[in-house]
C-alpha atoms as a PDB file:
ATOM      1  CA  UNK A   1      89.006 115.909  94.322  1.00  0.00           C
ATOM      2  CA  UNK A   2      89.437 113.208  92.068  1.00  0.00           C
ATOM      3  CA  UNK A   3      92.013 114.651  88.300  1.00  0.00           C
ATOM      4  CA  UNK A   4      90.679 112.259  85.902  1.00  0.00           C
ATOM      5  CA  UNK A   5      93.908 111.745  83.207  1.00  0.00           C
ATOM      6  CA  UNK A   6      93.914 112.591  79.275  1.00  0.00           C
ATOM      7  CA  UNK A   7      95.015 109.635  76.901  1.00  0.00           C
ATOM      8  CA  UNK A   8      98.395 112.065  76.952  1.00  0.00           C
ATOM      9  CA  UNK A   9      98.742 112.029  80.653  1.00  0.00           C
ATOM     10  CA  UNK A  10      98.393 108.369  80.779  1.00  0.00           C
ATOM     11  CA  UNK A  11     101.039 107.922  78.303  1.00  0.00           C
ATOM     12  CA  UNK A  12     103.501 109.916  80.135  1.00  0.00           C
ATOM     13  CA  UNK A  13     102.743 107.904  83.717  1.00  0.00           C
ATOM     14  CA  UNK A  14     103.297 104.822  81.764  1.00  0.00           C
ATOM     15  CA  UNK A  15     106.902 106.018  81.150  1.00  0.00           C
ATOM     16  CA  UNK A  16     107.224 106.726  84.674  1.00  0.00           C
ATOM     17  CA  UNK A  17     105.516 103.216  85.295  1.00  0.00           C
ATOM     18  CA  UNK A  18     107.795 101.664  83.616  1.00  0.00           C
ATOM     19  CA  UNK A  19     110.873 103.138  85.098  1.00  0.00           C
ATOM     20  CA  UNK A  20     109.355 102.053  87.953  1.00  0.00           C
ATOM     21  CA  UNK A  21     109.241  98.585  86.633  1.00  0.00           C
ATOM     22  CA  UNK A  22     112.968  98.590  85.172  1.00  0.00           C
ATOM     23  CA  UNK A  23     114.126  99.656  88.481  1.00  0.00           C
ATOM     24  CA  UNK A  24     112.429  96.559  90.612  1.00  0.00           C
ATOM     25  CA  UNK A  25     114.155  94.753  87.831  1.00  0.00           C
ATOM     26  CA  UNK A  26     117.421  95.585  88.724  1.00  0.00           C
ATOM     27  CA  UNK A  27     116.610  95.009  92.265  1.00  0.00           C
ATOM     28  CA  UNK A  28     115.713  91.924  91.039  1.00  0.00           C
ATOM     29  CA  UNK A  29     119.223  91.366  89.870  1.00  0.00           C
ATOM     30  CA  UNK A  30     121.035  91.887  93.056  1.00  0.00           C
ATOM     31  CA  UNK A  31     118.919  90.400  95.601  1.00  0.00           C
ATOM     32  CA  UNK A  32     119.867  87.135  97.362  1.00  0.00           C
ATOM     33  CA  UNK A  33     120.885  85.827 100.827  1.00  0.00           C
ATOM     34  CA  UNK A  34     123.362  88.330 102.263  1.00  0.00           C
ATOM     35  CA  UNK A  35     123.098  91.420 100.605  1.00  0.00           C
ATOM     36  CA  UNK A  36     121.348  94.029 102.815  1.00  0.00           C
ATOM     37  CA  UNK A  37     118.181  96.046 101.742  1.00  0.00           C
ATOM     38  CA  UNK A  38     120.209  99.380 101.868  1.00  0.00           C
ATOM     39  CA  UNK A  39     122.686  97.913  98.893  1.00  0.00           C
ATOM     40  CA  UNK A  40     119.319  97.639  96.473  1.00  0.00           C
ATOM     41  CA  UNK A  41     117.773 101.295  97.928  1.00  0.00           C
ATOM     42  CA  UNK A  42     121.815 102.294  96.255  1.00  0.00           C
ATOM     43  CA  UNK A  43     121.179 100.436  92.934  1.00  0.00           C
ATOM     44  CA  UNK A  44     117.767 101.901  92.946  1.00  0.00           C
ATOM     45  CA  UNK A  45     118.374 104.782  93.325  1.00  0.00           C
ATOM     46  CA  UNK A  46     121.504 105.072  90.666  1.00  0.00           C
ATOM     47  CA  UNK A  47     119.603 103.330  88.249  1.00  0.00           C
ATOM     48  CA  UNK A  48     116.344 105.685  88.308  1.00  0.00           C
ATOM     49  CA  UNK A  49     118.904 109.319  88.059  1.00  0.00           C
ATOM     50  CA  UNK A  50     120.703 107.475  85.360  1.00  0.00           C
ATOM     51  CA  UNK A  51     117.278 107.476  83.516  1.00  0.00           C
ATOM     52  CA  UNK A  52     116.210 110.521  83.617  1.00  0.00           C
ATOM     53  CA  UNK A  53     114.114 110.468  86.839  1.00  0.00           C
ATOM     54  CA  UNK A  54     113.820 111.339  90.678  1.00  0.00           C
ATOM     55  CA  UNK A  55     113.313 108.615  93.487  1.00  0.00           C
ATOM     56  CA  UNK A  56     109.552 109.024  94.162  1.00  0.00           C
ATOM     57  CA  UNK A  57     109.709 108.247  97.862  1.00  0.00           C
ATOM     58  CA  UNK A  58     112.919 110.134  98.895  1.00  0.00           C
ATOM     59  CA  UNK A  59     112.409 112.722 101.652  1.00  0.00           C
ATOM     60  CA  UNK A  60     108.578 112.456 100.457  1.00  0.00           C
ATOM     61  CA  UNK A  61     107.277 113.837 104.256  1.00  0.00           C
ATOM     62  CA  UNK A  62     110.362 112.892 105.390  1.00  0.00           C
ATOM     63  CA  UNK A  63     111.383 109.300 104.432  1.00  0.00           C
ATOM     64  CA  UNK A  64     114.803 108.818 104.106  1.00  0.00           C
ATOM     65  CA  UNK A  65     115.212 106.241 100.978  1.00  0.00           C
ATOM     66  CA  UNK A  66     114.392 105.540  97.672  1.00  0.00           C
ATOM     67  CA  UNK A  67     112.953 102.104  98.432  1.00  0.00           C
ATOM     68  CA  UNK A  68     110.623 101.125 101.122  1.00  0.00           C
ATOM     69  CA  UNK A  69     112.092  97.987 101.811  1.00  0.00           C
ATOM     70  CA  UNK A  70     109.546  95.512 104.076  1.00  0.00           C
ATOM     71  CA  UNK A  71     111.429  92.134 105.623  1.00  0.00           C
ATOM     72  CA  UNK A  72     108.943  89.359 106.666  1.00  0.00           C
ATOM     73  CA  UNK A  73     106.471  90.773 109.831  1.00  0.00           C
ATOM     74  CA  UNK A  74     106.974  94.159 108.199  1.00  0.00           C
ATOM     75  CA  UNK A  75     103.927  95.048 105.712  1.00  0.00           C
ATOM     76  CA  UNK A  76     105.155  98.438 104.257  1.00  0.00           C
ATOM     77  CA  UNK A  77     107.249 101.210 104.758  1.00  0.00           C
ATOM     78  CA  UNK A  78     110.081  99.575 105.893  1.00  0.00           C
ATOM     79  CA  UNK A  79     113.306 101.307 105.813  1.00  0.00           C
ATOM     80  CA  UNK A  80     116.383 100.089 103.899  1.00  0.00           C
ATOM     81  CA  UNK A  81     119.240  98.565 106.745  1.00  0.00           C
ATOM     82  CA  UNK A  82     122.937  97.386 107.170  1.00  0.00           C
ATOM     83  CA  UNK A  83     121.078  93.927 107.493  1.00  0.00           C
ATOM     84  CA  UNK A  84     121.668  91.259 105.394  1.00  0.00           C
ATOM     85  CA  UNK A  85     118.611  88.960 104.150  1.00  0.00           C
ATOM     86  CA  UNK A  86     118.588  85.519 104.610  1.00  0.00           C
ATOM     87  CA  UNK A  87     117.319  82.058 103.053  1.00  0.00           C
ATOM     88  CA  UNK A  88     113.955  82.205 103.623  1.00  0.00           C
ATOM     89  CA  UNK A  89     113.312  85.693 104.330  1.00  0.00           C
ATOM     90  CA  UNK A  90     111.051  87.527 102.600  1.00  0.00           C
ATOM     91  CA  UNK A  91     111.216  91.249 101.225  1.00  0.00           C
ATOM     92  CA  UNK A  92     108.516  93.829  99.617  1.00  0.00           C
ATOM     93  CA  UNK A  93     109.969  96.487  98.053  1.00  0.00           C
ATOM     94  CA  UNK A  94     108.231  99.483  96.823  1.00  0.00           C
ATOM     95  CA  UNK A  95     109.281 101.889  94.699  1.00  0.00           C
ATOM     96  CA  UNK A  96     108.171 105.284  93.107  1.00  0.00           C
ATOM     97  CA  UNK A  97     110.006 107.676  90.835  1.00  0.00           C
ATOM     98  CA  UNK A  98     108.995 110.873  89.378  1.00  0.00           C
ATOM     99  CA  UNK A  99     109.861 112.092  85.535  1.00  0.00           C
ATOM    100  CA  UNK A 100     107.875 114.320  83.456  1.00  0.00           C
ATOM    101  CA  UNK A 101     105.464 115.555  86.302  1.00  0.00           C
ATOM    102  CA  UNK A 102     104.154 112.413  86.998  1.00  0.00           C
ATOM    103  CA  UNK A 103     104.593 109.636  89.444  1.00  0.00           C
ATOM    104  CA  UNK A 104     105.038 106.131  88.657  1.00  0.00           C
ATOM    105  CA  UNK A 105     104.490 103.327  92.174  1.00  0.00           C
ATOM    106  CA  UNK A 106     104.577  99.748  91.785  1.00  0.00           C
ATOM    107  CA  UNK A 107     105.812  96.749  94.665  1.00  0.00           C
ATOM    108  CA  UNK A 108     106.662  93.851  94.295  1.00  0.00           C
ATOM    109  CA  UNK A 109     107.340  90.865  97.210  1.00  0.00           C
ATOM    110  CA  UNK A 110     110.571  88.791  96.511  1.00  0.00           C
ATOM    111  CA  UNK A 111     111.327  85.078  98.199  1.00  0.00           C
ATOM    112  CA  UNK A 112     114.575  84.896  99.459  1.00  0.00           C
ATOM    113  CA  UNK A 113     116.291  81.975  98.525  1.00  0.00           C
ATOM    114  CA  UNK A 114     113.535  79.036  99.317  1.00  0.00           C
ATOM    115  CA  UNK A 115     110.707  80.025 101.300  1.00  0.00           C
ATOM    116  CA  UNK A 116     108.707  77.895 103.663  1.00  0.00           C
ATOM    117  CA  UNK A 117     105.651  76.341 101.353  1.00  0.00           C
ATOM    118  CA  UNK A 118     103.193  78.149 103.396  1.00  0.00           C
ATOM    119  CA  UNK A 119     104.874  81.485 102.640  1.00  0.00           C
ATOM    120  CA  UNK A 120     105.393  80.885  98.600  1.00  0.00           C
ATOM    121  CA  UNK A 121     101.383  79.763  98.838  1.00  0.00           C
ATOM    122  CA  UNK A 122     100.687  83.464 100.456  1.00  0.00           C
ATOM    123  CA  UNK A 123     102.953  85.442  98.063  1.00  0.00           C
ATOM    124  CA  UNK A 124     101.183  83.528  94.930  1.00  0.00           C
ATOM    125  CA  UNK A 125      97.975  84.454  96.719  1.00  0.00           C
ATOM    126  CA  UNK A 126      98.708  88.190  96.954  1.00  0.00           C
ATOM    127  CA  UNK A 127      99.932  88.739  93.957  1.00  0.00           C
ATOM    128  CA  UNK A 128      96.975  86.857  92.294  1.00  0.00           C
ATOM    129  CA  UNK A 129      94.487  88.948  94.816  1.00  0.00           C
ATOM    130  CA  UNK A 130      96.232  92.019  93.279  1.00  0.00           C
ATOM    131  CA  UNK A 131      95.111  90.787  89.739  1.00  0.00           C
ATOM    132  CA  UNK A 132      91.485  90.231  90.769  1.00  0.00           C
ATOM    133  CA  UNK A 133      91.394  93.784  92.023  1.00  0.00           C
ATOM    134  CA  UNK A 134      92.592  95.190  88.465  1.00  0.00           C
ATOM    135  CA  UNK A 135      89.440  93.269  86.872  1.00  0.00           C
ATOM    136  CA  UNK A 136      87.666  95.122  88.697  1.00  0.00           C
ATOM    137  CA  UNK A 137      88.938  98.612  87.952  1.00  0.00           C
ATOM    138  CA  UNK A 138      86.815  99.427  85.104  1.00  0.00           C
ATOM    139  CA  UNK A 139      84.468 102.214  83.978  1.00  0.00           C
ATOM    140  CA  UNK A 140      81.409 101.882  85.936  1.00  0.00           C
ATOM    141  CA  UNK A 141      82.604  99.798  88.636  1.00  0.00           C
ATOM    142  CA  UNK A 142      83.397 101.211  91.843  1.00  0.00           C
ATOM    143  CA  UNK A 143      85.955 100.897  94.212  1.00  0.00           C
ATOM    144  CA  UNK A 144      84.318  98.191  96.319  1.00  0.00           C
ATOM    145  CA  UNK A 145      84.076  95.916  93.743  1.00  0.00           C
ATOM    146  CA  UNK A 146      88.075  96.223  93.508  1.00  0.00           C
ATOM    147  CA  UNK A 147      88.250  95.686  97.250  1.00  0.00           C
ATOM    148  CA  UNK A 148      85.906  93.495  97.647  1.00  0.00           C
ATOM    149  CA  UNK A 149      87.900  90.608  94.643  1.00  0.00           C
ATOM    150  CA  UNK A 150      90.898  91.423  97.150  1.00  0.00           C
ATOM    151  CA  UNK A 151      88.952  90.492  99.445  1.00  0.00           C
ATOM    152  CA  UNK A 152      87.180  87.836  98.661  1.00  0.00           C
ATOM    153  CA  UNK A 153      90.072  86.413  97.030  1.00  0.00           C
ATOM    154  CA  UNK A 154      92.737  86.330  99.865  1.00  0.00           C
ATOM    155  CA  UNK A 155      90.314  85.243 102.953  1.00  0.00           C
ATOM    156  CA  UNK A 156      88.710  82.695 101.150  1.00  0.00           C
ATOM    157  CA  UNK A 157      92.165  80.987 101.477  1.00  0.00           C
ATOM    158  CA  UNK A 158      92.638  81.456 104.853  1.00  0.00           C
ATOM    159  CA  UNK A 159      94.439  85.073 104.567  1.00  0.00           C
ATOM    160  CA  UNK A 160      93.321  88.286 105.988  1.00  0.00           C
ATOM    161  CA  UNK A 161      93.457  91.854 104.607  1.00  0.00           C
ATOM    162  CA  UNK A 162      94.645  95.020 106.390  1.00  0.00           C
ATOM    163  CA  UNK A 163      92.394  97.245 106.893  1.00  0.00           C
ATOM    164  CA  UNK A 164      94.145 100.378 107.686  1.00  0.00           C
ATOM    165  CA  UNK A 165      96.984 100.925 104.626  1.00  0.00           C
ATOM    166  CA  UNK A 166      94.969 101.081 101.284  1.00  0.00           C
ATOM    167  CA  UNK A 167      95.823 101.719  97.893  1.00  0.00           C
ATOM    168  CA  UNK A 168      95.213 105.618  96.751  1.00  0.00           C
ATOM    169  CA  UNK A 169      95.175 107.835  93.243  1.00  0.00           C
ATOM    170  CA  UNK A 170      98.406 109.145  91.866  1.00  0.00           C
ATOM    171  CA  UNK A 171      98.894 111.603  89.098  1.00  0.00           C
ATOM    172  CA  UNK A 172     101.103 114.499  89.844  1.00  0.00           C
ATOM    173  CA  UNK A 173     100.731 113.836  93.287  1.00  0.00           C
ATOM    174  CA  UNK A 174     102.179 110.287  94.775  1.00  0.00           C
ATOM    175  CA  UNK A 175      98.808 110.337  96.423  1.00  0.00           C
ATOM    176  CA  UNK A 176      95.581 111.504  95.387  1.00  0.00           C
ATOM    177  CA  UNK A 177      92.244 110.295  95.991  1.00  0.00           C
ATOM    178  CA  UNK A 178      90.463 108.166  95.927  1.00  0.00           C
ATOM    179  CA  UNK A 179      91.606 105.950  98.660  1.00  0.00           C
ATOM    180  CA  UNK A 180      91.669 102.235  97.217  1.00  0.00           C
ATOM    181  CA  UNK A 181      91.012  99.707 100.060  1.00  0.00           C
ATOM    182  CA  UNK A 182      91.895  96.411  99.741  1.00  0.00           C
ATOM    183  CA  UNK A 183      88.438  94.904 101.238  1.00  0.00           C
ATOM    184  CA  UNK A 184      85.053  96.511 101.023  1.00  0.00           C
ATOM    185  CA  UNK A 185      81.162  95.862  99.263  1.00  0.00           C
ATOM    186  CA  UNK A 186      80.500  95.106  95.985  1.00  0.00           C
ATOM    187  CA  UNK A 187      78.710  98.140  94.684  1.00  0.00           C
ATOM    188  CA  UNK A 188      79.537 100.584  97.096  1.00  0.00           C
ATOM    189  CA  UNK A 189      82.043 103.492  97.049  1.00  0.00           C
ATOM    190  CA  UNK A 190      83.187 106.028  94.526  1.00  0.00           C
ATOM    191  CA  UNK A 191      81.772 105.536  90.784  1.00  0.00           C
ATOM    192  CA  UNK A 192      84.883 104.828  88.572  1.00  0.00           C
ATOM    193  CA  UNK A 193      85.520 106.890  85.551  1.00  0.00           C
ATOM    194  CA  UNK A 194      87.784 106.092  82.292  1.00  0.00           C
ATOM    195  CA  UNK A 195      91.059 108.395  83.016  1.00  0.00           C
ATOM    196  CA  UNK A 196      90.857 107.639  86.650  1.00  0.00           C
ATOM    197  CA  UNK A 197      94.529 106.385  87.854  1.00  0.00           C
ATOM    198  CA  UNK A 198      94.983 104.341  90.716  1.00  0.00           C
ATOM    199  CA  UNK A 199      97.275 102.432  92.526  1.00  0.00           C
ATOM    200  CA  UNK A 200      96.183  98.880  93.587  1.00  0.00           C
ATOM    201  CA  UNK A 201      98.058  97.330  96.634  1.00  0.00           C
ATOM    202  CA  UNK A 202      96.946  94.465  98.651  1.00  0.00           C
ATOM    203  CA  UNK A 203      98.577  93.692 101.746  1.00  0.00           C
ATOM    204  CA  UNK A 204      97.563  90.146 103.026  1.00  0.00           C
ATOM    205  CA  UNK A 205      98.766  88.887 105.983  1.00  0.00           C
ATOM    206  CA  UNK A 206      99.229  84.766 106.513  1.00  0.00           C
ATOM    207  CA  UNK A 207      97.830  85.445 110.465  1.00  0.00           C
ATOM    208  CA  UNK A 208      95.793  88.104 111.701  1.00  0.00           C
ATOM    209  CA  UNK A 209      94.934  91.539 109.835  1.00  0.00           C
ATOM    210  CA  UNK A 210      96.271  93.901 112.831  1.00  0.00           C
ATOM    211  CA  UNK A 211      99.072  95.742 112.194  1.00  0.00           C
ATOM    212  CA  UNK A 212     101.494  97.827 114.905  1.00  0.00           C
ATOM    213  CA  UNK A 213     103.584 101.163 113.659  1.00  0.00           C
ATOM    214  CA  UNK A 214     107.575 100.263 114.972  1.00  0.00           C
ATOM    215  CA  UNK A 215     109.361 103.015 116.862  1.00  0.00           C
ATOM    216  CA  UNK A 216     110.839 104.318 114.043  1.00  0.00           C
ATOM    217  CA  UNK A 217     107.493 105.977 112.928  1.00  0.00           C
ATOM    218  CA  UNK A 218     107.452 104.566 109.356  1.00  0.00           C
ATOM    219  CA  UNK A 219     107.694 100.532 109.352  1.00  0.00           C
ATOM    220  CA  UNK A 220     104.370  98.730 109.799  1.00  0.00           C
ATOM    221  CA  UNK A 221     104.343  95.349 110.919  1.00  0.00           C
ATOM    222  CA  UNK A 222     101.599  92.624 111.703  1.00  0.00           C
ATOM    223  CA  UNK A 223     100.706  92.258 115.449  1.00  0.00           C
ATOM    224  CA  UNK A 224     101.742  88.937 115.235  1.00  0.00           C
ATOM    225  CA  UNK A 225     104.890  88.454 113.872  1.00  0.00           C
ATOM    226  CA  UNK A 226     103.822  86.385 111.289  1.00  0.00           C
ATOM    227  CA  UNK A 227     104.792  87.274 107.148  1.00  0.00           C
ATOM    228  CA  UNK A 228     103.142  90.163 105.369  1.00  0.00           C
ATOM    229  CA  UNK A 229     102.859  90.040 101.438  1.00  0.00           C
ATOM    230  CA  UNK A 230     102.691  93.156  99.133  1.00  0.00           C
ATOM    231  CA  UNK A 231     102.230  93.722  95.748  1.00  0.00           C
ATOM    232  CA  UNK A 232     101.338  96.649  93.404  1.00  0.00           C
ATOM    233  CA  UNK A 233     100.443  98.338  90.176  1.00  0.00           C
ATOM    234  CA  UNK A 234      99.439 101.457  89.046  1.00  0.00           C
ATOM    235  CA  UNK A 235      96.238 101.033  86.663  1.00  0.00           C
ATOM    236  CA  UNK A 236      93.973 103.178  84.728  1.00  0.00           C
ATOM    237  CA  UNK A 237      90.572 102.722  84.789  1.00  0.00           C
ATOM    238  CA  UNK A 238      89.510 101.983  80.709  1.00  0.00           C
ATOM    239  CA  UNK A 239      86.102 100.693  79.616  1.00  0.00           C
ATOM    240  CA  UNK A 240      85.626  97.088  79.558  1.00  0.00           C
ATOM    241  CA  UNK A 241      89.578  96.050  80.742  1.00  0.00           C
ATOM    242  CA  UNK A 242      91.761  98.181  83.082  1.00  0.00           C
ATOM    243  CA  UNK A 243      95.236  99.174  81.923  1.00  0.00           C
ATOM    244  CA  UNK A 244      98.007  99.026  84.160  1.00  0.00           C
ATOM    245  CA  UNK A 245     100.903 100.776  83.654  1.00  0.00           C
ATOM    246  CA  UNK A 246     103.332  99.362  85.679  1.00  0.00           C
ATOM    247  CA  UNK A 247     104.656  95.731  84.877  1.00  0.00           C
ATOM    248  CA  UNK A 248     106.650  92.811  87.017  1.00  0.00           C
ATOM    249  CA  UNK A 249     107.888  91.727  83.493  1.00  0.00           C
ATOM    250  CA  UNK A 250     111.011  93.143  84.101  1.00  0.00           C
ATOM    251  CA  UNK A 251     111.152  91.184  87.827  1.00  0.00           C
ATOM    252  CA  UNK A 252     110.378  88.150  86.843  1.00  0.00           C
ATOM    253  CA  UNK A 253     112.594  87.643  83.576  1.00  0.00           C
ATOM    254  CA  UNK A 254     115.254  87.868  86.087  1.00  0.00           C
ATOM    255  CA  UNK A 255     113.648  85.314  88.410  1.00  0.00           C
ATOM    256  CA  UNK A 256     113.045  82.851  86.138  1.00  0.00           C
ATOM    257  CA  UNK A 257     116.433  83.027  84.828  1.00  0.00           C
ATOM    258  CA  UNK A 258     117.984  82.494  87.843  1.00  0.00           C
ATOM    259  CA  UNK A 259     115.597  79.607  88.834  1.00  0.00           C
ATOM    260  CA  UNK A 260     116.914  78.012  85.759  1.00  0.00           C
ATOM    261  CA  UNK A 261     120.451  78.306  87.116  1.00  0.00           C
END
C-alpha cells in the first residue's frame, strides 16, 4: 500500500528532512582523520534530542545507533566503532530522525582527508547518479525511469549498481513502499503519483555489484573489497520537477570552508 502525502504532510517531513540535513552538518563539522565513527553517532545523536526529535534508526529492529556509519568496502549499515578514520578513508553516513510523526532519511559519503583520484571520481559519480534519479521522480514517471538514470548514469562510467539494497517510501513509517531500486527499465514499474514520498539512494560500487552481509548481521560490504559510495535524499514526487526535502547544503558549507583552510 502506497500513503500518498497532503501538501501538509509534506511540509512537516521537510522539517524532519531538514533536521536530518542539520545533523549530517554537524557531522560534517567533526569528521577528520582520527576521530572514530562512534564520536559523530554521539554528536548526532545530541544534536537531533536537542532539536526536538528522536534518532530515526536507533533500536529500529534492533540497530544499536543513531548513525549507520559505512567505512570504505562497507556499502550501508555499518555500525558506529572505537576506530579511528584515516587519510584516505572513506565514510557514508546515514541518518534518520523522527519529529512530528514523520521520518526524515538522507546520506551522505564524506572523503577523508585526500582520497585516491579514482575514489573522489566515484563519490562525484554517485552523488551526481543520485541527482539523475530525482529528475526522474515526477508525476507520471515510474520508478524505472528513476532506476534506470541511476543506472545508466553510474555504469556508463565504469561503475556498477547493487542490486539487492534499494531505496523505499517513508512517511510515518521509515519504510514504506514502494521499493526504489537503483537500476531497472525505463517505463516499467509502479506509476508515480504527486504526494508520493520516496527515498532515493544509490549505492555504486567502483568494482563489482556483489555485496556480502559481515558477521555482525547489519554491515554490508562489496565482495571485493573495493570502495562503496552512498548518497541520499528524501523527495516528493511533484508534477513537472521533484521536490526533495532533504538537503547536503548544510554538509557542504562546512566542506568548502574547510577546503579553504
Amino acid at each position: 500500500m502506497i500513503y500518498l502525502k497532503t501538501d501538509e504532510e509534506i511540509e512537516l517531513m521537510r522539517i524532519s528532512n531538514q533536521l536530518v540535513a542539520k545533523t549530517l552538518g554537524e557531522v560534517a563539522k567533526a569528521i577528520k582523520p582520527g576521530v572514530s565513527t562512534l564520536e559523530l553517532d554521539k554528536i548526532a545523536e545530541t544534536f537531533i534530542r536537542d532539536n526536538g526529535g528522536t534518532p530515526g534508526f536507533l533500536n529500529y529492529q534492533g540497530f544499536p545507533n543513531t548513525l549507520c556509519t559505512s567505512v570504505n568496502e562497507q556499502v550501508v549499515h555499518g555500525i558506529p566503532n572505537d576506530n579511528p578514520l584515516n587519510e584516505g578513508d572513506i565514510v557514508s553516513v546515514d541518518c534518520g530522525v523522527l519529529i512530528n510523526e514523520f521520518y526524515g532519511d538522507s546520506a551522505y559519503t564524506f572523503p577523508i582527508g585526500e582520497v585516491a583520484p579514482e575514489v573522489k571520481a566515484l563519490l562525484d559519480a554517485t552523488k551526481e547518479s543520485l541527482y539523475k534519479g530525482i529528475e526522474q521522480a515526477i508525476e507520471n514517471n515510474r520508478l524505472g525511469d528513476v532506476g534506470n538514470a541511476i543506472q545508466t548514469y553510474s555504469e556508463e562510467r565504469g561503475y556498477s549498481v547493487v542490486r539487492e539494497m534499494v531505496g523505499h517510501g517513508i512517511g510515518k513509517n521509515l519504510h514504506e513502499a514502494p521499493e526504489v531500486a537503483n537500476y531497472g527499465r525505463k517505463g516499467n514499474g509502479t506509476k508515480l503519483k504527486s504526494g508520493m514520498v520516496i527515498a532515493i539512494e544509490p549505492m555504486i560500487n567502483l568494482g563489482k555489484r556483489q555485496i556480502v552481509q559481515d558477521d555482525d548481521g547489519w554491515t554490508i560490504k562489496t565482495i571485493d573489497s573495493k570502495v562503496s559510495a552512498h548518497y541520499e535524499h528524501t523527495v516528493a514526487v511533484r508534477k513537472g520537477k521533484a521536490d526533495i526535502l532533504s538537503s547536503f547544503k548544510f554538509v557542504e558549507e562546512v566542506l568548502h570552508l574547510q577546503s579553504e583552510k
